[in-house]
C-alpha atoms as a PDB file:
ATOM      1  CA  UNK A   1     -30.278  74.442 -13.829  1.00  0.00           C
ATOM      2  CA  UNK A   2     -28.536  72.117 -11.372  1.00  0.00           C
ATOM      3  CA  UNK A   3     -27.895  73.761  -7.969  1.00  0.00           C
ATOM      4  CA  UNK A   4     -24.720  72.593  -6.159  1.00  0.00           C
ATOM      5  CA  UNK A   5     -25.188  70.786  -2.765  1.00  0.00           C
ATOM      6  CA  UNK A   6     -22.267  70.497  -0.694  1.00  0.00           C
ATOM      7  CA  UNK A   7     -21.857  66.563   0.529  1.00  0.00           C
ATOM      8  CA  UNK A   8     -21.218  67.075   4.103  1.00  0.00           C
ATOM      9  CA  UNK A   9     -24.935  68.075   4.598  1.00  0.00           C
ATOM     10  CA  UNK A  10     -26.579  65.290   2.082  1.00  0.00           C
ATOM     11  CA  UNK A  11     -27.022  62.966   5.110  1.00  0.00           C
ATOM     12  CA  UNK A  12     -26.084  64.280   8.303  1.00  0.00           C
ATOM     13  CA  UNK A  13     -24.495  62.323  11.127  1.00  0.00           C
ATOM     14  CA  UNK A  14     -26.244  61.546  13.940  1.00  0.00           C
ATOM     15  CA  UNK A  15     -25.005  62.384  17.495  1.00  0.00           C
ATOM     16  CA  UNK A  16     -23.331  59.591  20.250  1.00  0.00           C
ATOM     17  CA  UNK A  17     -26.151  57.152  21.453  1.00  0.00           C
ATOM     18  CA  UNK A  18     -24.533  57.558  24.985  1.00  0.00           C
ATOM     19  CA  UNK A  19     -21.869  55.501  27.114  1.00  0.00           C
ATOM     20  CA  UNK A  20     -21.409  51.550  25.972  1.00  0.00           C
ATOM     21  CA  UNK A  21     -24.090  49.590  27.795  1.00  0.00           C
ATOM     22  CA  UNK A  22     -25.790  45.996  27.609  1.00  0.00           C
ATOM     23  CA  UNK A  23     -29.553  47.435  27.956  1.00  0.00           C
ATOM     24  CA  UNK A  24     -29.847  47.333  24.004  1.00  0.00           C
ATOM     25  CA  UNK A  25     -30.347  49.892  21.503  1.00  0.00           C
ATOM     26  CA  UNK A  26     -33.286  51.421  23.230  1.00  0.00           C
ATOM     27  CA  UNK A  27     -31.516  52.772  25.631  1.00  0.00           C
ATOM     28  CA  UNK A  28     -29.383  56.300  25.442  1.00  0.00           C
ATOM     29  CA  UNK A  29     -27.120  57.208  28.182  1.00  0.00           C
ATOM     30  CA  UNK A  30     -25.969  60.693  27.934  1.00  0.00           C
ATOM     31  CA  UNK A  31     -23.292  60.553  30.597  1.00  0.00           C
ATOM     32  CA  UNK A  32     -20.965  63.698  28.605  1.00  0.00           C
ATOM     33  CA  UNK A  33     -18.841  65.540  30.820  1.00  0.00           C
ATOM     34  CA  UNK A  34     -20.733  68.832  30.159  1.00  0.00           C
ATOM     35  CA  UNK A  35     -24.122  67.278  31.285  1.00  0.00           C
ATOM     36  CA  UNK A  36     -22.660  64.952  34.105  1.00  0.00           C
ATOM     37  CA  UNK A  37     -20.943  68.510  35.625  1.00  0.00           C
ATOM     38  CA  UNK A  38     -24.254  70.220  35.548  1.00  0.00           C
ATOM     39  CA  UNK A  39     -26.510  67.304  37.197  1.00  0.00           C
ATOM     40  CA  UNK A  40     -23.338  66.727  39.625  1.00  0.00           C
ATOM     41  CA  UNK A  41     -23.700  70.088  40.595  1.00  0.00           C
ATOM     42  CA  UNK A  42     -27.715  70.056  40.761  1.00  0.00           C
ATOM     43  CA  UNK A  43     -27.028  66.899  43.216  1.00  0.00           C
ATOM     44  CA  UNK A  44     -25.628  68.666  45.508  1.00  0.00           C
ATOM     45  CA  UNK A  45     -27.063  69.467  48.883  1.00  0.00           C
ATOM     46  CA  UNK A  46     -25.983  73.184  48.519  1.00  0.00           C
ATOM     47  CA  UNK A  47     -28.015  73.351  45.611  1.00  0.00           C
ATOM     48  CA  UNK A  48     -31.570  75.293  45.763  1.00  0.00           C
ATOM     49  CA  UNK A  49     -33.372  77.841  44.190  1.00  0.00           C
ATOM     50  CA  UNK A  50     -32.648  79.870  41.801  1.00  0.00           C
ATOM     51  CA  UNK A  51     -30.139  77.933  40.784  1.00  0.00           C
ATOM     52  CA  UNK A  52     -31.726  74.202  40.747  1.00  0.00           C
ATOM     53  CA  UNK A  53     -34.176  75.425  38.120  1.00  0.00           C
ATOM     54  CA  UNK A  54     -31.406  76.953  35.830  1.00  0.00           C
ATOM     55  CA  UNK A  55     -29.190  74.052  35.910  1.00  0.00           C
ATOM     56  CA  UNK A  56     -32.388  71.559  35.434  1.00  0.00           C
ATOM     57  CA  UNK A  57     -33.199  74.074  32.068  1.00  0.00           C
ATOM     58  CA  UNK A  58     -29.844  73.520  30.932  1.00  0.00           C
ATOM     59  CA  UNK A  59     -29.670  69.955  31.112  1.00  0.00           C
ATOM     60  CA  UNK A  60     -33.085  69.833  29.411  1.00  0.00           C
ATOM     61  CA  UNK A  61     -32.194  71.663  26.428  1.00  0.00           C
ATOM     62  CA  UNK A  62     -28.744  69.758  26.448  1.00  0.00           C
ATOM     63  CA  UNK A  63     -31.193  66.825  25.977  1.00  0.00           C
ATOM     64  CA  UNK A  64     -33.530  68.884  23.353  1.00  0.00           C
ATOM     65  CA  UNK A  65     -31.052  68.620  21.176  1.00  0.00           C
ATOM     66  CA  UNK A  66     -29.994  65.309  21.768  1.00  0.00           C
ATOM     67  CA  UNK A  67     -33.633  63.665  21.155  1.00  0.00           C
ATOM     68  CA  UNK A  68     -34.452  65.430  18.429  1.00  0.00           C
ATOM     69  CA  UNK A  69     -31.243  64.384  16.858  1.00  0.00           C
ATOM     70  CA  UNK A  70     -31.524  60.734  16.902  1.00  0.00           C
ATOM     71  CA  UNK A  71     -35.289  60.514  17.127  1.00  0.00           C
ATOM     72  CA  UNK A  72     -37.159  63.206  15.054  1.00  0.00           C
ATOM     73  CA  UNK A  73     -37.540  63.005  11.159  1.00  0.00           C
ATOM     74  CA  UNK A  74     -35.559  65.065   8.209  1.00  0.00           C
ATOM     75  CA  UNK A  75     -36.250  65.996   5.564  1.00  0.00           C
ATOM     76  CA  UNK A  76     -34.451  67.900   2.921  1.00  0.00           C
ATOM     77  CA  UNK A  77     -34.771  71.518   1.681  1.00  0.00           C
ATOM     78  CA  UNK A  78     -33.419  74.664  -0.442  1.00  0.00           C
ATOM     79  CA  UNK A  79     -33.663  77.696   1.494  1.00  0.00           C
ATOM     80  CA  UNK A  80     -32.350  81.481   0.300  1.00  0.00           C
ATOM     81  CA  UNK A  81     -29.766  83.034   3.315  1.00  0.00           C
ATOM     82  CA  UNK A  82     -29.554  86.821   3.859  1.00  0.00           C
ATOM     83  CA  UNK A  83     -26.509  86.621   0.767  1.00  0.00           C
ATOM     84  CA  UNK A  84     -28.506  85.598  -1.949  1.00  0.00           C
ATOM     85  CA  UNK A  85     -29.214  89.059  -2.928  1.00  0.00           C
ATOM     86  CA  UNK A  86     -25.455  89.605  -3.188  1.00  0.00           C
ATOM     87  CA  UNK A  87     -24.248  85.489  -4.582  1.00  0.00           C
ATOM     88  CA  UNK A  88     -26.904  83.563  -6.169  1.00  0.00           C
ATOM     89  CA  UNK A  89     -25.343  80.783  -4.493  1.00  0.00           C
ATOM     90  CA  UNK A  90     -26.597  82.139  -0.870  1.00  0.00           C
ATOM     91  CA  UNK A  91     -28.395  79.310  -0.693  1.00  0.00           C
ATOM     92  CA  UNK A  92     -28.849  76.601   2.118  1.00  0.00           C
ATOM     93  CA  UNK A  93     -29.415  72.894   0.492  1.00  0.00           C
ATOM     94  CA  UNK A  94     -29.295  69.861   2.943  1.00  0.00           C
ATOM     95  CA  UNK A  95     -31.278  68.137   5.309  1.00  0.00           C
ATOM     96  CA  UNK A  96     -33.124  69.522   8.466  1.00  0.00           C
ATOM     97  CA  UNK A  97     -35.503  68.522  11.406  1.00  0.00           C
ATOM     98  CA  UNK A  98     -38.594  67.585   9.245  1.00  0.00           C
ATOM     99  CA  UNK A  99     -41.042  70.957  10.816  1.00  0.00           C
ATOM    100  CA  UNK A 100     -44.294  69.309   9.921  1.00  0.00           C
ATOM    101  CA  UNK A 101     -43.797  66.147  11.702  1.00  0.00           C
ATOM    102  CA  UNK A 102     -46.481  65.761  14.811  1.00  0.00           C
ATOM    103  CA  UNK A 103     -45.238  65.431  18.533  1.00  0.00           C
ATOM    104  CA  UNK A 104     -46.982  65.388  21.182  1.00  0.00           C
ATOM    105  CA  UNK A 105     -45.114  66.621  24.913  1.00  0.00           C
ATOM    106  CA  UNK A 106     -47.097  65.127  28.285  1.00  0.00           C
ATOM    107  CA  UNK A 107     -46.194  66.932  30.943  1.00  0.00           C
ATOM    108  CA  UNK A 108     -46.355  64.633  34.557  1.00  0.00           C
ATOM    109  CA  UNK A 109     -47.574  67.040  37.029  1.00  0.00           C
ATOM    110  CA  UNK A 110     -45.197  66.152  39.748  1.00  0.00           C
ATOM    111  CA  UNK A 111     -42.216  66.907  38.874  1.00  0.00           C
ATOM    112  CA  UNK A 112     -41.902  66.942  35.174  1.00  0.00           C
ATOM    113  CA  UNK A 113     -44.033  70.269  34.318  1.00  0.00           C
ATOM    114  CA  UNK A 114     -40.555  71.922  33.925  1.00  0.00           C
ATOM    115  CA  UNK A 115     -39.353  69.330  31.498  1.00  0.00           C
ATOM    116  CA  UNK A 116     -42.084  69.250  30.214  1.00  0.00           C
ATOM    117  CA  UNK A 117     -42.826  73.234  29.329  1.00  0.00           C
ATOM    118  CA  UNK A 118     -38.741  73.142  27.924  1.00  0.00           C
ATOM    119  CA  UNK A 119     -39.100  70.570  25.641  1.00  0.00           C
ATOM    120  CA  UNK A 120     -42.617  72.002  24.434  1.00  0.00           C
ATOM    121  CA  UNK A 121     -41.065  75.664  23.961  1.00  0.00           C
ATOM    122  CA  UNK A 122     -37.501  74.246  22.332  1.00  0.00           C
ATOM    123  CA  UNK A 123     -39.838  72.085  19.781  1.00  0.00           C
ATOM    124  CA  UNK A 124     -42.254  74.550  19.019  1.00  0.00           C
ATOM    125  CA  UNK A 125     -38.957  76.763  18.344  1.00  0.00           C
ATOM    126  CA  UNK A 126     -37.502  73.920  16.387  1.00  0.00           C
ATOM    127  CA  UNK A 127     -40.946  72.345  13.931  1.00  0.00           C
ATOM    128  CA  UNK A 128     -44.281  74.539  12.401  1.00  0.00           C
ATOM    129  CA  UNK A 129     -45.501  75.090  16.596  1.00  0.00           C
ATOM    130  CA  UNK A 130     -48.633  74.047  15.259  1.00  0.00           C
ATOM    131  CA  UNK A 131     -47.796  70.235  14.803  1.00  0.00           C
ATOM    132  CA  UNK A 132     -46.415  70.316  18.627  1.00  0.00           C
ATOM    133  CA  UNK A 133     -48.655  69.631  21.393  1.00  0.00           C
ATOM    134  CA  UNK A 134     -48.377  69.432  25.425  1.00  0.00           C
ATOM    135  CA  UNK A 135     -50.636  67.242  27.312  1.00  0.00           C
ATOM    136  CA  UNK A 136     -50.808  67.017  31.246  1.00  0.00           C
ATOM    137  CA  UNK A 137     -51.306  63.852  33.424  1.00  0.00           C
ATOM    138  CA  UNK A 138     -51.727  64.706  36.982  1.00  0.00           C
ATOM    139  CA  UNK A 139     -50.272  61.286  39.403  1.00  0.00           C
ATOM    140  CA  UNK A 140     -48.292  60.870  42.606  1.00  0.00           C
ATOM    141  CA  UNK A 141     -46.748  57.701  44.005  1.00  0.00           C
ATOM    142  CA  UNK A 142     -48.517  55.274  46.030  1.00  0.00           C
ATOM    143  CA  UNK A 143     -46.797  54.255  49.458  1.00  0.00           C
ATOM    144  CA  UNK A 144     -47.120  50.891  51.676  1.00  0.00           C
ATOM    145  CA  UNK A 145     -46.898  51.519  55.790  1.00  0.00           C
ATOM    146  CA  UNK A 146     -43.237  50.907  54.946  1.00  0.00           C
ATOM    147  CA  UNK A 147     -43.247  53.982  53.135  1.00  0.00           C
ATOM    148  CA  UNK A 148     -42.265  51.243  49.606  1.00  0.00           C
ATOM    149  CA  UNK A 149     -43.331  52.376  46.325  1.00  0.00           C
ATOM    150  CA  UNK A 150     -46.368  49.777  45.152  1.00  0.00           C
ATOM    151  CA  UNK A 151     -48.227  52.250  42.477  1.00  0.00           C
ATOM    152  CA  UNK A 152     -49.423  55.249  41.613  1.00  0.00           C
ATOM    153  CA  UNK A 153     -52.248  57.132  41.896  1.00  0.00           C
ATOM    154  CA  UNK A 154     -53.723  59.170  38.603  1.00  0.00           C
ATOM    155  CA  UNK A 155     -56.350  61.909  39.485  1.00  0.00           C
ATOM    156  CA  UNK A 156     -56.482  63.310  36.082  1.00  0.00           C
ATOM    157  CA  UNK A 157     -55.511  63.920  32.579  1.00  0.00           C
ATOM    158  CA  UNK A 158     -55.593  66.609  30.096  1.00  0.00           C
ATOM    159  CA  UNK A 159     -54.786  64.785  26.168  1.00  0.00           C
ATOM    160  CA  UNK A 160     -55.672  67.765  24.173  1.00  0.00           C
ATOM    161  CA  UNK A 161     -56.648  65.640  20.517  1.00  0.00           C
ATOM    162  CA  UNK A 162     -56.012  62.404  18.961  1.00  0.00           C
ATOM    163  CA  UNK A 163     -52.667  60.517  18.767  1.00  0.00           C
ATOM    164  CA  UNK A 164     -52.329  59.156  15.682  1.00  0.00           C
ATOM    165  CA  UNK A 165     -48.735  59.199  13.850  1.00  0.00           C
ATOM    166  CA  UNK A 166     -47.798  61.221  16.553  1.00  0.00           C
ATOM    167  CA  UNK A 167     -44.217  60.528  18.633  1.00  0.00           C
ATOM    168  CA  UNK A 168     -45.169  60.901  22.470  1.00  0.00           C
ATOM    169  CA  UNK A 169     -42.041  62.748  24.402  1.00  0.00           C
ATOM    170  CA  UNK A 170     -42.229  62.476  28.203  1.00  0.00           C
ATOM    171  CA  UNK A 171     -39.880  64.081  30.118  1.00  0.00           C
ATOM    172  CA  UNK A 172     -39.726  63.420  33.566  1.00  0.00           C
ATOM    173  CA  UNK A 173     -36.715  63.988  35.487  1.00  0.00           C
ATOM    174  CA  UNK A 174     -36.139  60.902  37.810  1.00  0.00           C
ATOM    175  CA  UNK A 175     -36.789  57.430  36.504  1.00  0.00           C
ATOM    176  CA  UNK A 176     -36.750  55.099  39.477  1.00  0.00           C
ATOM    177  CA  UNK A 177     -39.288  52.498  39.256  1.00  0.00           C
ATOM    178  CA  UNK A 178     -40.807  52.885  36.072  1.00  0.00           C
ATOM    179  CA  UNK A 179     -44.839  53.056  37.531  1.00  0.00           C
ATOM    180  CA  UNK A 180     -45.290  56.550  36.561  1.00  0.00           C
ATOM    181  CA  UNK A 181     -44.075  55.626  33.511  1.00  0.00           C
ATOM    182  CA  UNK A 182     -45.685  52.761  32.430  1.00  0.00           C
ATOM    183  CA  UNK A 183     -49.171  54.019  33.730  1.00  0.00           C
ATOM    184  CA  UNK A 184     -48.839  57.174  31.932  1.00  0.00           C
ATOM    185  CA  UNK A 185     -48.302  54.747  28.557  1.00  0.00           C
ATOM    186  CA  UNK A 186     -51.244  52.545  29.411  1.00  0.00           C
ATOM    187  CA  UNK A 187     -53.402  56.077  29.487  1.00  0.00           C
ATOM    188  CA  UNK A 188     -52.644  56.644  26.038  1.00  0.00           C
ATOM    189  CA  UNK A 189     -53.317  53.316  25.056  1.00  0.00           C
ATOM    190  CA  UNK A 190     -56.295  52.746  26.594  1.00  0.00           C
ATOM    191  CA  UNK A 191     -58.065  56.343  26.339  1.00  0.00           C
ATOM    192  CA  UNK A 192     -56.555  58.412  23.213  1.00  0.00           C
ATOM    193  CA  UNK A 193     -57.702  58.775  20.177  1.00  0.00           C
ATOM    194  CA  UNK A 194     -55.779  56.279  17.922  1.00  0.00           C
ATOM    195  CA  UNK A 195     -52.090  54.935  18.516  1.00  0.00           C
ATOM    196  CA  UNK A 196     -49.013  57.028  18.956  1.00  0.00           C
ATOM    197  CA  UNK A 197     -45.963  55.981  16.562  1.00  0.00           C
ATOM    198  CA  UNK A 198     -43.948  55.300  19.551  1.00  0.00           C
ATOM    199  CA  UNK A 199     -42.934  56.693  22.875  1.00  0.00           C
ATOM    200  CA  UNK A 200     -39.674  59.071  24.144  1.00  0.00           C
ATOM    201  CA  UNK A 201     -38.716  58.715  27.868  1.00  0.00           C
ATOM    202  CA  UNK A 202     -36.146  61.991  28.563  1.00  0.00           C
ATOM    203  CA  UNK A 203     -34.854  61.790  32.548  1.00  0.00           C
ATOM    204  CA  UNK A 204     -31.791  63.074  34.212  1.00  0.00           C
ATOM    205  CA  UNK A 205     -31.273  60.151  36.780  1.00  0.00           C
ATOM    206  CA  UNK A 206     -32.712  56.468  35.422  1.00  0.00           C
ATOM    207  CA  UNK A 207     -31.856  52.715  37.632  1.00  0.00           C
ATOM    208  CA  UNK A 208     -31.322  49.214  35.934  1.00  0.00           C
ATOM    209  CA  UNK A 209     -34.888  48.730  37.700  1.00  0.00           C
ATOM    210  CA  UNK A 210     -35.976  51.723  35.656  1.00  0.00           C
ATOM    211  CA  UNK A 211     -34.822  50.483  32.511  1.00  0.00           C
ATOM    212  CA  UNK A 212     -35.564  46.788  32.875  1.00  0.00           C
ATOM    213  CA  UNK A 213     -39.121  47.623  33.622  1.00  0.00           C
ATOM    214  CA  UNK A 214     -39.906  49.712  30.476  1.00  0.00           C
ATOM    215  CA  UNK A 215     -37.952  47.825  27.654  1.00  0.00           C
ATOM    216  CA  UNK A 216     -40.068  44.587  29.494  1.00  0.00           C
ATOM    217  CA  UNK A 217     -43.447  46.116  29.451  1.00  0.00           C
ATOM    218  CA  UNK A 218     -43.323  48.738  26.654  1.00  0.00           C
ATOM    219  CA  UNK A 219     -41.495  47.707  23.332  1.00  0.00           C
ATOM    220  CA  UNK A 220     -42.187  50.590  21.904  1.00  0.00           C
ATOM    221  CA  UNK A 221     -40.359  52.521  24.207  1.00  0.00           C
ATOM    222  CA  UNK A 222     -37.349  54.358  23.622  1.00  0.00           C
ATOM    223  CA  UNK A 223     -35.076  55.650  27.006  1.00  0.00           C
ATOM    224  CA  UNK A 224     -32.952  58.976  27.263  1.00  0.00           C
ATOM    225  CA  UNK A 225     -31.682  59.934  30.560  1.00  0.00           C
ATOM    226  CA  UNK A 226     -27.931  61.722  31.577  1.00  0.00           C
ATOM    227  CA  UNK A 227     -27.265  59.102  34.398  1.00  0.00           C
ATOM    228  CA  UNK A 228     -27.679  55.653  35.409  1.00  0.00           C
ATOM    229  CA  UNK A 229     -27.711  55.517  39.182  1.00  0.00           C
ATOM    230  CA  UNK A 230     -26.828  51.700  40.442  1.00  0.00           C
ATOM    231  CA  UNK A 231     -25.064  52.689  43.879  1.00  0.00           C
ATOM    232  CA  UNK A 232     -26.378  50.079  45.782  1.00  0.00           C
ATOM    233  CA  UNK A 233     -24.602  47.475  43.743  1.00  0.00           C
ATOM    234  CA  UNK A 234     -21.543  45.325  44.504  1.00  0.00           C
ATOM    235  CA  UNK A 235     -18.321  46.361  43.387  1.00  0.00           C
ATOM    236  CA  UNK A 236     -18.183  43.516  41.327  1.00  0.00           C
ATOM    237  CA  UNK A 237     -20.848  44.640  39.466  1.00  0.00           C
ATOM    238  CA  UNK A 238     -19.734  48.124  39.356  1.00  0.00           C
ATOM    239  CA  UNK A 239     -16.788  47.026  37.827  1.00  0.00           C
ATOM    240  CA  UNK A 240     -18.273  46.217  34.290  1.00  0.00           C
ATOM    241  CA  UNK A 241     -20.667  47.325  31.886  1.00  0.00           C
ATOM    242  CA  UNK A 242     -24.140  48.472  32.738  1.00  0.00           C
ATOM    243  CA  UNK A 243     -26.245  45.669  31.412  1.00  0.00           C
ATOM    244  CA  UNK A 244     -24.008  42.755  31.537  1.00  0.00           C
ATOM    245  CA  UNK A 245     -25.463  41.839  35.377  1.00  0.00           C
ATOM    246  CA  UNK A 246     -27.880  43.788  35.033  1.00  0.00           C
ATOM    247  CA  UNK A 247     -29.760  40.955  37.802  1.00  0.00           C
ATOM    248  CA  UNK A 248     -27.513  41.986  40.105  1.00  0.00           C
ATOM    249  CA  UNK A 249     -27.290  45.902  39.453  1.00  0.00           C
ATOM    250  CA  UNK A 250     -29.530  48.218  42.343  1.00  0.00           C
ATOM    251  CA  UNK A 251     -30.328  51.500  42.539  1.00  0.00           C
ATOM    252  CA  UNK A 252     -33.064  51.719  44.593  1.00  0.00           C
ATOM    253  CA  UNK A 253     -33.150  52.160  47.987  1.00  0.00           C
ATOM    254  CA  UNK A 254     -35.892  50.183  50.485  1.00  0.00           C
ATOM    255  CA  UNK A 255     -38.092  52.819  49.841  1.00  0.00           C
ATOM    256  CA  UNK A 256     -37.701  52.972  45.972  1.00  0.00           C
ATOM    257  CA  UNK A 257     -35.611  56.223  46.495  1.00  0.00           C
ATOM    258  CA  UNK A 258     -32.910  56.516  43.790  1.00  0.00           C
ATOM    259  CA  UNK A 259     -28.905  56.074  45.059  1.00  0.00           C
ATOM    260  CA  UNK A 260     -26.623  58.007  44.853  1.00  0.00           C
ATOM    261  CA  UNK A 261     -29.968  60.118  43.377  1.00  0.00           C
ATOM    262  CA  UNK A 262     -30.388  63.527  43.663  1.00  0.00           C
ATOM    263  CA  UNK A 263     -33.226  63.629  46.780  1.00  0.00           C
ATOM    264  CA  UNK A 264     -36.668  65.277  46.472  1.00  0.00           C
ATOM    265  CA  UNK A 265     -36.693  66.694  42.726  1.00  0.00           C
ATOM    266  CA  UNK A 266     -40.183  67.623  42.756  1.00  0.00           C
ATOM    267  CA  UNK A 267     -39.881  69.192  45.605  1.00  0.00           C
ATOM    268  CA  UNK A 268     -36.648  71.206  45.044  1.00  0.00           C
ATOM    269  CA  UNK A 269     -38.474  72.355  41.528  1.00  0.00           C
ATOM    270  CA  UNK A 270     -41.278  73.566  42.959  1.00  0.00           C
ATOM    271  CA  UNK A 271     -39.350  74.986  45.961  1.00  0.00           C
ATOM    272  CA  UNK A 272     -41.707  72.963  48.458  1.00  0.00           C
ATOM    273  CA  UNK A 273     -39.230  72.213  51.142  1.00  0.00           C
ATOM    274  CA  UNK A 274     -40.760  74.369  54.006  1.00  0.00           C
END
């Protein structure tokens, strides 16, 4: 017997990529009002705890969705709904989030173990919880006498298995110059078992620095973040797309600090102000 499947749910649409830019299609820029309100409001100085860490959840499961949207696999299936005992036709057909697909969350103990423990909880919600890991790589930055950002310093990991076929999600919530990044990438690379398909950036705040720096060193990198922060650039650059002078575009302070930014994530997370 052929089973009727409605067309609308054959392929689904994906969501927006994000605001026009000229960083190329590895970039997403989530800049929605609904998330742009919330990390406006998280920016502010009046901000602090409780509410920082409910308006950070928020924007991370605003960007659960998004990422696993555009980046996870589907697959298609027949499922029964609560009326099929009443209409033989109380049944779901379409396509879904494949559940058995294997993803692998690193949480960068600094300031994304929140991310990190979100996107980990909303994907084990979301796939079988046994094809979703979380990994932990402990680092900090590393400072000049002129307090400039030339490193970072790794004083452990935790990677929990192999890698293999496995997309690597890391959430962090500022992206300003890319190190933490990049060195948490070379880890996997260099120690794991095997090679991940590719890697997931998710941050709230990203620069052009940010983004130059990964889709240079890391081509299989892909970039998700709510806001690009170039407010140290001319008006002149301001004035047209992100990308197209992209030389010229700053966001980065002379001591690597994101601008306009939000000032001392990590610390406001963890509530280590005092």
């Amino acid at each position: 017997m052929t089973h009727p499947t409605d067309s609308q749910f054959r392929a689904l649409p994906l969501p927006s990529r994000g605001v026009d830019h000229r960083y190329g299609d590895r970039v997403c820029l989530h800049s929605f009002p609904y998330p742009l309100t919330l990390l406006t409001r998280l920016s502010s100085p009046q901000t602090t705890q409780p509410l920082f860490n409910l308006l950070l959840g928020d924007l991370y499961r605003f960007l659960i969705g998004k990422v696993a949207s555009l980046e996870l696999a589907q697959v298609s299936v027949e499922q029964p709904t609560r009326m099929q005992p009443i209409n033989p036709e109380g049944v779901i057909r379409g396509s879904v989030l494949d559940p058995h697909q294997k993803i692998i969350i690193v949480d960068v103990a600094r300031a994304g173990i929140m991310p990190s423990q979100l996107f980990f909880d909303g994907l084990c919600t979301l796939l079988d919880p046994g094809a979703v890991r979380q990994d932990h790589v402990f680092m900090n930055r590393r400072t000049n006498d002129k307090g400039e950002v030339i490193g970072v310093d790794m004083s452990g990991s935790k990677i929990g298995g192999p890698v293999n076929e496995r997309l690597v999600i890391i959430p962090d919530p500022m992206g300003a110059t890319g190190s933490s990044m990049i060195r948490t990438m070379e880890l996997y690379r260099e120690r794991a078992e095997g090679a991940p398909t590719r890697f997931v950036c998710v941050n709230l705040i990203v620069t052009p620095q940010y983004i130059k720096r990964l889709v240079t060193e890391a081509p299989d990198v892909t970039i998700h973040a709510v806001r690009l922060d170039r407010g140290l650039s001319p008006q002149e650059v301001l004035d047209r797309a992100p990308g197209e002078l992209w030389d010229r575009e700053n966001g980065l302070n002379a001591e690597d600090y994101i601008v306009p930014g939000a000032g001392g994530v990590g610390e406001l997370i963890n509530n280590a102000l005092f």
